[in-house]
Protein backbone atom coordinates (compact mmCIF):
# COMPACT_ATOMS: atom_id res chain seq x y z
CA UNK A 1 -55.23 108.02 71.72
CA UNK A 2 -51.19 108.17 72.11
CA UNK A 3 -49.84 104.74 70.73
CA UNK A 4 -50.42 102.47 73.78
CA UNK A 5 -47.62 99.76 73.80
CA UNK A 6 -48.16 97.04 76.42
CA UNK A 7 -44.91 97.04 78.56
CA UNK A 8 -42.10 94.27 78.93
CA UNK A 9 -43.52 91.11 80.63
CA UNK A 10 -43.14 92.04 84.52
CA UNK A 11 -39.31 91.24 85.53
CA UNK A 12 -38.61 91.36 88.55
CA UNK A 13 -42.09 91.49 91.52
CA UNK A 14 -42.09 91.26 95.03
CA UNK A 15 -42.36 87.72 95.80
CA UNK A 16 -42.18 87.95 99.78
CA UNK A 17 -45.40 86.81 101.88
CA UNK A 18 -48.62 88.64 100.83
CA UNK A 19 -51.73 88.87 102.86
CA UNK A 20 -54.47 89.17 101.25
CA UNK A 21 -56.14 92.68 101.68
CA UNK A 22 -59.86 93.92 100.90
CA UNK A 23 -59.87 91.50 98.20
CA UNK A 24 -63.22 89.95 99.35
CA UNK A 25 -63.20 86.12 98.32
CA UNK A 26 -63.63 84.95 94.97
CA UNK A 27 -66.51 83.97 92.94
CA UNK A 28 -65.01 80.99 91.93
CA UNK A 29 -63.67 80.51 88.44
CA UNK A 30 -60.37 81.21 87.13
CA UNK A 31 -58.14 83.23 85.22
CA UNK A 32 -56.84 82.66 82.03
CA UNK A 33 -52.97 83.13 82.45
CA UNK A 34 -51.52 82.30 78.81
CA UNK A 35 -48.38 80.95 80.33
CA UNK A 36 -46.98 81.29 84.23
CA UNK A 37 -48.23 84.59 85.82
CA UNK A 38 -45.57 86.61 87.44
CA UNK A 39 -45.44 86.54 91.62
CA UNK A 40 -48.14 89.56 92.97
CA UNK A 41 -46.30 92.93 94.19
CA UNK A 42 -47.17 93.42 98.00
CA UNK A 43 -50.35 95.79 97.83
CA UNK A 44 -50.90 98.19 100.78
CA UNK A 45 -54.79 98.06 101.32
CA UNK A 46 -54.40 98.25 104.81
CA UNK A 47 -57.89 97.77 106.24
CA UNK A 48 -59.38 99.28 103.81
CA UNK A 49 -62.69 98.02 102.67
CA UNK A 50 -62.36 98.16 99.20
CA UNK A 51 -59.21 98.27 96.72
CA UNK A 52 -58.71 99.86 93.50
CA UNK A 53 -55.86 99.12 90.73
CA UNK A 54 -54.89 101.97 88.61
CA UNK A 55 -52.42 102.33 85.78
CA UNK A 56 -52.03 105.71 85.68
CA UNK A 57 -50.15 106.04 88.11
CA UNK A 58 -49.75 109.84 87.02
CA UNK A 59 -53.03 110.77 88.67
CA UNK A 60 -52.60 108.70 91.76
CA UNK A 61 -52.67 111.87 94.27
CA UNK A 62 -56.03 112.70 92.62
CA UNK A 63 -57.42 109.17 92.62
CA UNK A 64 -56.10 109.36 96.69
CA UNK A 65 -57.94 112.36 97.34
CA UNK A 66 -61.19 111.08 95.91
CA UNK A 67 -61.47 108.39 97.68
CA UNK A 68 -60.69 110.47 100.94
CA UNK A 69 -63.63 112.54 100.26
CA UNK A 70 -65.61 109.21 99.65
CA UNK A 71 -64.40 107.55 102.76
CA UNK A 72 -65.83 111.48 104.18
CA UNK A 73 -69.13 110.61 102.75
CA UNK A 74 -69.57 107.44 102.90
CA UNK A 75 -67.33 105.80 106.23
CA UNK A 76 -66.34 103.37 102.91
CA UNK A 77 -62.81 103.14 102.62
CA UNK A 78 -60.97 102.82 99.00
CA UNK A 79 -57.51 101.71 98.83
CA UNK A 80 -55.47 103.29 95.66
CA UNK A 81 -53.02 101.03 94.21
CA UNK A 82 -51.15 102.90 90.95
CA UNK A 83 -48.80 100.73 88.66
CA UNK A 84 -46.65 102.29 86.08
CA UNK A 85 -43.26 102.15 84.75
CA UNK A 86 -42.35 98.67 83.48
CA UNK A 87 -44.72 96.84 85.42
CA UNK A 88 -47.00 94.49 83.32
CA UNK A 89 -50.15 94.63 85.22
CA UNK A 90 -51.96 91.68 83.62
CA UNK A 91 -49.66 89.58 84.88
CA UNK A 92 -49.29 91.49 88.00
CA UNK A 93 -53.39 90.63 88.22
CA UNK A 94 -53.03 86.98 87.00
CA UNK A 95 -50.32 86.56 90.41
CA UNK A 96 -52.84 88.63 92.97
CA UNK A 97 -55.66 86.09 92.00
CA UNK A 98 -53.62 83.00 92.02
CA UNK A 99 -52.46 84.33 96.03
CA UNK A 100 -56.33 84.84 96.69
CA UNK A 101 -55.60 88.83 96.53
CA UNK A 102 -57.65 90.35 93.79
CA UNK A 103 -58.62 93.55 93.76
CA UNK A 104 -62.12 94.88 93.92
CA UNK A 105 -61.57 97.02 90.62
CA UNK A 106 -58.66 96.97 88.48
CA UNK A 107 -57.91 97.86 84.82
CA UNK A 108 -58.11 96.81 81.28
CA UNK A 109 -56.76 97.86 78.68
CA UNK A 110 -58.14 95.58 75.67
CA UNK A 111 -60.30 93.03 74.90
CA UNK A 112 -57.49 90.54 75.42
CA UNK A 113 -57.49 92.03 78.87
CA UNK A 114 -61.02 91.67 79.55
CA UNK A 115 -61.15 87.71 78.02
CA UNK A 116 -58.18 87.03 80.98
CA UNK A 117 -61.40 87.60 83.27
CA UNK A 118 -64.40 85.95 81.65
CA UNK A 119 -66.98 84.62 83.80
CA UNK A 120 -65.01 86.90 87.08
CA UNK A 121 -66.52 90.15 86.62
CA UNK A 122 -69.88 91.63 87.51
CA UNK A 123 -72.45 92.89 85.31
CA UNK A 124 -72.91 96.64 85.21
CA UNK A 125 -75.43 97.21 82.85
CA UNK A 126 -77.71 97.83 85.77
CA UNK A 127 -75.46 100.70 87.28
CA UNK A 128 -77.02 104.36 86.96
CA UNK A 129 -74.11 105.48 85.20
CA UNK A 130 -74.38 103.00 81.94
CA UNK A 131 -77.65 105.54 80.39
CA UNK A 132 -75.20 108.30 81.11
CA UNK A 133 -71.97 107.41 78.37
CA UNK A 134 -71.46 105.65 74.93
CA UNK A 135 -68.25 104.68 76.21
CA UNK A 136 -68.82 101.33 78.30
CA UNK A 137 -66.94 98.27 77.32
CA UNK A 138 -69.38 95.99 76.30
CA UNK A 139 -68.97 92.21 76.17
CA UNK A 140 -70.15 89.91 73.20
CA UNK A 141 -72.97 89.02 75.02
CA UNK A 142 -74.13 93.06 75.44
CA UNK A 143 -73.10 93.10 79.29
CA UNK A 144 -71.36 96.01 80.39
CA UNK A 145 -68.35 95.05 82.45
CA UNK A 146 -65.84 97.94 82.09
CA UNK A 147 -66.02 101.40 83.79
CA UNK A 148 -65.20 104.27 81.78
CA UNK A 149 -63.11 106.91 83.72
CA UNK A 150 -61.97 109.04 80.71
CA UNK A 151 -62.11 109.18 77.24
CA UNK A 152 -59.76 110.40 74.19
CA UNK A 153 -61.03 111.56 70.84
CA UNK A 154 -59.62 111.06 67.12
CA UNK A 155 -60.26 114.20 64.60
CA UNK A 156 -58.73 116.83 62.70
CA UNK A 157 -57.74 118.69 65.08
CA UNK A 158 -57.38 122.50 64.37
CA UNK A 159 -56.09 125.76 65.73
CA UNK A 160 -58.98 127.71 65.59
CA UNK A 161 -56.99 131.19 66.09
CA UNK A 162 -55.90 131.22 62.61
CA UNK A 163 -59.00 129.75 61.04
CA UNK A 164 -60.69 132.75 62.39
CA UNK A 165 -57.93 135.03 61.02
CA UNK A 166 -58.17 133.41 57.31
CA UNK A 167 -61.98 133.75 57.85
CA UNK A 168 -63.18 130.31 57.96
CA UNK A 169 -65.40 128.42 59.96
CA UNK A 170 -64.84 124.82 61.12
CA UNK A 171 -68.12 124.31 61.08
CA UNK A 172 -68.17 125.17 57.78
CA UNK A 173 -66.32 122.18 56.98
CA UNK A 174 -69.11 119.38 56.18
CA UNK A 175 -67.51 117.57 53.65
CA UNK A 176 -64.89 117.28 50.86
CA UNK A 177 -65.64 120.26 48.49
CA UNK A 178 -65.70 122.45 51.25
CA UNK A 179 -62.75 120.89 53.43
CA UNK A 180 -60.82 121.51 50.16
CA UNK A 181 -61.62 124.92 50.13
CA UNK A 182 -60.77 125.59 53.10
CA UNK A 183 -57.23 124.25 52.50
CA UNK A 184 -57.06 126.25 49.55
CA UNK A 185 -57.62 129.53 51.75
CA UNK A 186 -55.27 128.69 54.49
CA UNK A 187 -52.20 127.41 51.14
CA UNK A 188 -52.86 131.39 50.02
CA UNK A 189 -52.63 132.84 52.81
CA UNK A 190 -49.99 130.95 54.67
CA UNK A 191 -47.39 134.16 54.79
CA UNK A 192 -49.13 136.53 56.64
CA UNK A 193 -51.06 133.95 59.05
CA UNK A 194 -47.37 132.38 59.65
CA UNK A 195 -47.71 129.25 58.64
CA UNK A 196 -45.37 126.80 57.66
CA UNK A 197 -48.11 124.06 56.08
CA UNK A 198 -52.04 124.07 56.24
CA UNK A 199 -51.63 120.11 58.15
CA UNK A 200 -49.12 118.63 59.93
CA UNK A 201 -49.67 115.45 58.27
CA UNK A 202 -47.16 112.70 58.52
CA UNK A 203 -46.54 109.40 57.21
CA UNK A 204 -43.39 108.07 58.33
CA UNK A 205 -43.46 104.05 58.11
CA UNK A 206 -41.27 102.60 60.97
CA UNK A 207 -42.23 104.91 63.94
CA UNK A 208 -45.47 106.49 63.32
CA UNK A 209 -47.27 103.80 61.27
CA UNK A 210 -49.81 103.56 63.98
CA UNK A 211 -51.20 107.14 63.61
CA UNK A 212 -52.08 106.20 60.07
CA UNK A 213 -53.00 102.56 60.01
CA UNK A 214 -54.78 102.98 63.21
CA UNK A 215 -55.78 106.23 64.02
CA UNK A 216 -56.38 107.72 60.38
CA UNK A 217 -57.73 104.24 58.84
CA UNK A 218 -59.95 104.13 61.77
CA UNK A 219 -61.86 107.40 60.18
CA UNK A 220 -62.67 104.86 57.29
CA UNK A 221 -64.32 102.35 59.68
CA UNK A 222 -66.07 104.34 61.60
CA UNK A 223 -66.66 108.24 60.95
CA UNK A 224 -70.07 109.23 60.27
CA UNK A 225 -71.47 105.89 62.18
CA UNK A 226 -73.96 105.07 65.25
CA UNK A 227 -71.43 104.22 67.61
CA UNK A 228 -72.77 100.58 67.47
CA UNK A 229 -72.91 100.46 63.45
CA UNK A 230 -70.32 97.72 62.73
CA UNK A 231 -70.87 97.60 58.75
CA UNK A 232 -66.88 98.47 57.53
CA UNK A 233 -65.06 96.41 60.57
CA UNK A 234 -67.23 93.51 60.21
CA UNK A 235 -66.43 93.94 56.01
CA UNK A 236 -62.63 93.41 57.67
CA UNK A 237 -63.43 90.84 59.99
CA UNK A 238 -64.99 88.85 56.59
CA UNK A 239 -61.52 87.75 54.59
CA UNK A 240 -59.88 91.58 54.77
CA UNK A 241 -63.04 93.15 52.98
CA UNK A 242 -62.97 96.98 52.30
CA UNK A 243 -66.06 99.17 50.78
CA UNK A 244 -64.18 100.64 47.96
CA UNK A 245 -66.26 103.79 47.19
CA UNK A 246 -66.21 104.54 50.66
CA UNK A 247 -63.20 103.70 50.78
CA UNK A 248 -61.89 106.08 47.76
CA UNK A 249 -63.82 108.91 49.02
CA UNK A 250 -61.42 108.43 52.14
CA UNK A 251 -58.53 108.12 49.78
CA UNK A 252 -59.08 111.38 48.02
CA UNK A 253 -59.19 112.83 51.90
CA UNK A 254 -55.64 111.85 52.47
CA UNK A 255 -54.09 113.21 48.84
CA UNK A 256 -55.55 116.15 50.07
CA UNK A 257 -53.55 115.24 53.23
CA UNK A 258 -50.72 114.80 51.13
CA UNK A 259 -50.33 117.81 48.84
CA UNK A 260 -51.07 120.19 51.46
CA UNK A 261 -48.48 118.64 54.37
CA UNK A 262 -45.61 120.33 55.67
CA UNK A 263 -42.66 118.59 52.45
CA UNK A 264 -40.71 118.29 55.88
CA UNK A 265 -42.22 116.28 57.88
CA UNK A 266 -44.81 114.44 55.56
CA UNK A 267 -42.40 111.19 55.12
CA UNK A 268 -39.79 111.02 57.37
CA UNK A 269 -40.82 113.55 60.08
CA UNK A 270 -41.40 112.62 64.21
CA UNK A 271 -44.19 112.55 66.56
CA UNK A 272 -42.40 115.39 68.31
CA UNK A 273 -41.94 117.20 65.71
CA UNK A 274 -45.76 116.99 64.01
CA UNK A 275 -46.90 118.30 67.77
CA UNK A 276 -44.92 120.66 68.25
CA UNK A 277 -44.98 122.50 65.21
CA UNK A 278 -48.96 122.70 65.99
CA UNK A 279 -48.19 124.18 69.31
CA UNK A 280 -45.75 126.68 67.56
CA UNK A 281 -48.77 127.61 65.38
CA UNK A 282 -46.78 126.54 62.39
CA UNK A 283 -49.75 124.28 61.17
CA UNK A 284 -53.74 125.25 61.04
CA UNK A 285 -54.42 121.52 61.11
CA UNK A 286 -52.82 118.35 62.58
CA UNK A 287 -53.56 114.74 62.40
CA UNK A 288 -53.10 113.23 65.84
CA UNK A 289 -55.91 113.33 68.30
CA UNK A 290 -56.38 114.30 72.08
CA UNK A 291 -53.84 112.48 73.79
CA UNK A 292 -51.82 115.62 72.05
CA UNK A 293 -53.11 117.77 74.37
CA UNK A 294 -51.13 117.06 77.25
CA UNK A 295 -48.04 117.55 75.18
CA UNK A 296 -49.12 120.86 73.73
CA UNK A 297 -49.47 122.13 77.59
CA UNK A 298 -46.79 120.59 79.18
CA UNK A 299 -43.05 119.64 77.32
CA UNK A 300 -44.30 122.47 74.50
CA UNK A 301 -46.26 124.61 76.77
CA UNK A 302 -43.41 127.18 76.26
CA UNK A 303 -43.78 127.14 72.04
CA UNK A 304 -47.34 127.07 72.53
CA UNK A 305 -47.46 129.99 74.78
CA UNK A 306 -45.35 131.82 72.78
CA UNK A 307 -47.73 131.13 69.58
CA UNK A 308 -50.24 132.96 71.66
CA UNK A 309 -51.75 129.77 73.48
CA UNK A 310 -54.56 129.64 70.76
CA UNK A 311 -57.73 128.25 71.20
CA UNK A 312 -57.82 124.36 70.18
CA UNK A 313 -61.11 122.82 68.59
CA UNK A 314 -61.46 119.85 66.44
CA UNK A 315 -64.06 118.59 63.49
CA UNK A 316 -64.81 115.48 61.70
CA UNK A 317 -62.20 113.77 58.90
CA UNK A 318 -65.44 114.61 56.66
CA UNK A 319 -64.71 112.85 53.66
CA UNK A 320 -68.16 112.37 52.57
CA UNK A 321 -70.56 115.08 52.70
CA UNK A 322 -72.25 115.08 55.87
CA UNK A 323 -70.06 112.98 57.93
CA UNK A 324 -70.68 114.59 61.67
CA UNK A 325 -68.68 112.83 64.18
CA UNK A 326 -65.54 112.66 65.95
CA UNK A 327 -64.07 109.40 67.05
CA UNK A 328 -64.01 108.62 70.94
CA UNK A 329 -63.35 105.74 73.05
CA UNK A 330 -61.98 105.53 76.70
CA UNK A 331 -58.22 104.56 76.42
CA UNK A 332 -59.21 101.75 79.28
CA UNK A 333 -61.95 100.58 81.61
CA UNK A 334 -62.13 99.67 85.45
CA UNK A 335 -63.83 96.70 85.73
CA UNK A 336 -65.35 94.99 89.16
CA UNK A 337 -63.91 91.80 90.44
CA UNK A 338 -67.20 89.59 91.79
CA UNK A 339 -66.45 88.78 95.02
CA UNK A 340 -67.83 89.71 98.85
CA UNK A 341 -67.27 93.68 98.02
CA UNK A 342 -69.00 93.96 94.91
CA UNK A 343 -71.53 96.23 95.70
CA UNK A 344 -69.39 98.30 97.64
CA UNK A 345 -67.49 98.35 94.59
CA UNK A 346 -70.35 99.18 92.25
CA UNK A 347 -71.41 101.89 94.69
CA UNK A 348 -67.69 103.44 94.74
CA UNK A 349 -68.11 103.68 90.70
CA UNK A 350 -71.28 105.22 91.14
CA UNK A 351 -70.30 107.98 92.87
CA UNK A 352 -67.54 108.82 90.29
CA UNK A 353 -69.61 108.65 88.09
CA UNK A 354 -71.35 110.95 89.65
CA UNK A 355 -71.02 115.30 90.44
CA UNK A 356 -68.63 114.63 93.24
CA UNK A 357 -66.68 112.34 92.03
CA UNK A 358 -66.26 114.01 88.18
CA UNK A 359 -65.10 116.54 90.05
CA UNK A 360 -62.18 114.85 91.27
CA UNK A 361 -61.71 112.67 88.03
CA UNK A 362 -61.75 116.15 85.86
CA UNK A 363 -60.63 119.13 87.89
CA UNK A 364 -57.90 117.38 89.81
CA UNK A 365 -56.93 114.17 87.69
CA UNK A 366 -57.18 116.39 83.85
CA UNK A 367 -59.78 113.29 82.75
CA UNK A 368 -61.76 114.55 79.61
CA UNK A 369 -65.39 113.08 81.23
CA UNK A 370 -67.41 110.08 79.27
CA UNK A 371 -70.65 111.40 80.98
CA UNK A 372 -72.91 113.59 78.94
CA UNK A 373 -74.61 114.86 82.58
CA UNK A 374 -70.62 116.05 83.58
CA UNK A 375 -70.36 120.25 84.28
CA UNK A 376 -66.95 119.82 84.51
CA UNK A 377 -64.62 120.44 82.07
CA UNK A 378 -60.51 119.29 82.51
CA UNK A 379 -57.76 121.80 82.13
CA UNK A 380 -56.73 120.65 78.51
CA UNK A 381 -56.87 122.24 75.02
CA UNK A 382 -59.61 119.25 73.50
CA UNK A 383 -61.79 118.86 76.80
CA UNK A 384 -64.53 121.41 75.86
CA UNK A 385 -64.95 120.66 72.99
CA UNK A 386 -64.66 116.77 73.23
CA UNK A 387 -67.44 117.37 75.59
CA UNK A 388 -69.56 118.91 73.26
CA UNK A 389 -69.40 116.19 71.18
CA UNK A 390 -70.41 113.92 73.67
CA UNK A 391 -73.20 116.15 74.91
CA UNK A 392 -74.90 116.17 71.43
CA UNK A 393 -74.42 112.51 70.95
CA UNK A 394 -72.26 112.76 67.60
CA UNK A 395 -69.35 110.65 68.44
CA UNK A 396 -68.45 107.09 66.72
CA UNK A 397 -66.73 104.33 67.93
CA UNK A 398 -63.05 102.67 67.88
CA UNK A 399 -63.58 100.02 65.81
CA UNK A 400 -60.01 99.89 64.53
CA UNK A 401 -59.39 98.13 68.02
CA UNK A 402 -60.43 95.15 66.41
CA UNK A 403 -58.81 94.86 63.12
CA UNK A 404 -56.02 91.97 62.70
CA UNK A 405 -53.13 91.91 64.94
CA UNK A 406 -50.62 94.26 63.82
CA UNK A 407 -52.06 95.38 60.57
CA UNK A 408 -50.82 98.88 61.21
CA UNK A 409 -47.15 98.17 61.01
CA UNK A 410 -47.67 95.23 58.81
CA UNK A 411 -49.44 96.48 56.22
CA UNK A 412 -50.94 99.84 56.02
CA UNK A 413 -47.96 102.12 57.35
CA UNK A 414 -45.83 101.27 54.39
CA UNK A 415 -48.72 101.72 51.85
CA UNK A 416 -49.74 105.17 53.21
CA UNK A 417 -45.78 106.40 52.79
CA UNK A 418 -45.92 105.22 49.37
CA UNK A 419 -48.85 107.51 48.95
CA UNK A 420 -47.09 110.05 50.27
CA UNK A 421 -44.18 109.53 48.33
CA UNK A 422 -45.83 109.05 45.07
CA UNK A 423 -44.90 105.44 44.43
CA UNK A 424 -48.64 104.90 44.83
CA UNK A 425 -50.17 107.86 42.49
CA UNK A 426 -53.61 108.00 42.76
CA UNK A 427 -56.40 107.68 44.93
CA UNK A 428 -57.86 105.12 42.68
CA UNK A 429 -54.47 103.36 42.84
CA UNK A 430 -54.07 103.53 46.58
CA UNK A 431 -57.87 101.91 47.37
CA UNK A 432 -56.79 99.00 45.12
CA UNK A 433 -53.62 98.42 46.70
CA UNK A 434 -55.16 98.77 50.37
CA UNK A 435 -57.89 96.05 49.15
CA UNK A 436 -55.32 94.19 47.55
CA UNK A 437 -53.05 94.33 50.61
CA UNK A 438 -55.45 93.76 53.63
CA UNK A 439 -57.19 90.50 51.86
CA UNK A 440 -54.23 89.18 51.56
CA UNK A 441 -53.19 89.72 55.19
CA UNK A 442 -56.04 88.19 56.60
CA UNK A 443 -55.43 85.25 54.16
CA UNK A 444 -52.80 84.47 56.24
């Protein structure tokens, strides 16, 4: 998942008259606003029947044509409204329900987002679609309330062009011996497969510490588990508590990380540069998950193109033997205001969920599909085989999502740079440190 910031607190909103539109009327209740919600933007429903807020407001056309073909189907009319840029939609939600103008499915993000509606949303545990995915977003009580459109993976991601050319098969790789051997082929033969590094590995503290005290820590917490085994982030949520030999087994993982990096980029290196020397074919490996793809085939399409537009594929962070599964969650949820419209809404949800409207979600908006029943796979490097993942049921949760406010930049960024750097030696030394580190943060 690309680092996610939440935007600036919405500035500057339309604050002229707003009628309300499609909205249905309210269940009663009431949002939680954590301080004065900013004045709605002016939505432009229309007369439609039901209303939609989307923040991706890059795949608005799509999103517009589907629900054309729905209103085509259906006489059901779905009114798109996209937010981007700087606008804070929370808030933007928080002023639509406080003018009586909520939509009838809108976005979140987080589970902060979801507790600004407890008690307002429906209950779609009932839906056909819920048997279909692992990636709802389930309350505390079990309820599904949140919508999965799409869904983003986090795993070693590999080009599998020159793993075929240094004769090695990722699915080969099942564990640490054999992860390390592989490394060990691709180090000796890195001249005449053109490689600068076997991973583009990078553990730059001020700028990046979210790829390894999110994304790569999350491996730690999760790979390997049922996607509803909470054993290492409930350890966390107890006083900071790690599993230690788990823990070191993961440790030993990233010194191989570490000696085999590209010297260039392992400390002080960018985003931009860890992806696009990938998509120049300059690395077998690299550590950043899906969200990459979109990168790789659009502002480096023409490096990646020229590197012979390899086939991508990715594999477990397998630092136990055995460990099977790649990490996937959906970025963010739609979830369904309860109000007058509500089944109309459920039903709209149903039939994206659905052939006709995957269709739309995958082919036209690029969404890599939650829904093990979807034939259709998007036009991006990880879709297939994020999809086979989710076919065969071996995908694990994002339990990082929960860990302490902040942890990443906080605590572990700086500890996995001193790794890196050697400050911390060993991978005995770095588990202590981590255990040492996080208790104490959650002390606090």
């Amino acid at each position: 998942m690309k680092k996610r910031i939440l935007a600036m607190a919405l500035a500057m909103v339309l604050a002229v008259g707003l009628m309300a539109c499609g909205g249905g009327s309210s269940s009663g209740g009431s949002a939680s606003s954590g301080g004065e919600a900013a004045a709605p933007a002016a939505s432009s429903s229309g007369d439609a029947d039901i209303r939609l807020v989307n923040g991706k407001i890059e795949v608005d056309a799509a999103l517009k044509a589907a629900a054309e073909a729905y209103k085509a189907e259906t006489g059901v009319s779905v009114a798109i409204e996209s937010m981007g840029g700087g606008v804070n939609i929370q808030d933007t939600l928080k002023g639509y329900y406080q003018a009586d103008n909520m939509p009838d499915i809108f976005v979140c993000g987080s589970d902060a987002d979801f507790g600004n509606w407890t008690g307002l949303l429906a209950d779609l545990s009932d839906q056909p679609w819920a048997a279909d995915t692992e990636a709802s977003y389930v309350d505390a009580d079990g309820k599904v309330i949140g919508f999965p459109y799409t869904t983003e993976a986090i795993g070693l991601a590999y080009n599998a062009d020159i793993l075929e050319k240094a004769g090695i098969d990722p699915a080969s790789i099942t564990g640490p011996d054999s992860m390390r051997a592989a490394f060990e082929t691709l180090d000796a033969k890195k001249e005449e497969l053109g490689l600068t590094a076997v991973i583009g590995w990078c553990c730059e503290a001020k700028d990046l510490y979210w790829s390894t005290g999110s994304h790569s820590f999350a491996n730690y917490l999760d790979a390997g588990l049922a996607r509803d085994d909470t054993t290492y982030s409930d350890m966390l949520a107890d006083g900071g508590k790690i599993d230690e030999a788990r823990f070191l087994d993961y440790a030993k993982m990233v010194a191989l990380f570490n000696q085999y990096a590209d010297p260039a980029l392992l400390t002080s290196g960018t985003y931009d540069q860890q992806i696009l020397g990938f998509a120049s074919g300059k690395y077998a490996f690299v550590t950043q998950g899906s969200w990459i793809g979109a990168t790789i085939s659009s502002d480096d399409k023409e490096q990646y193109e020229a590197a012979g537009s390899f086939k991508i594929g990715m594999i477990p962070y397998a630092f136990q033997e055995g460990i099977d599964t790649i990490l996937t969650n959906s970025p963010s949820w739609w979830a369904v205001f309860q109000n007058d419209n509500t089944q109309k809404a459920e039903d709209f949800l149903t039939w994206l969920a659905g052939d006709g409207g995957q269709k739309f979600l995958v082919e036209d908006a690029g969404f890599i599909s939650p829904f093990k029943s979807c034939k259709y796979v998007a036009n991006d490097p990880f879709a297939q085989t994020i999809s086979d993942y989710t076919a065969a049921g071996k995908t694990s949760a994002w339990h990082w999502l929960k860990n302490k406010a902040s942890m990443d930049q906080n605590v572990l960024g700086q500890l996995y740079l001193d790794y890196a750097l050697g400050s911390i030696p060993t991978p005995e030394d770095f588990t202590k440190v981590v255990s040492q580190q996080i208790a104490n943060y959650y002390a606090q």
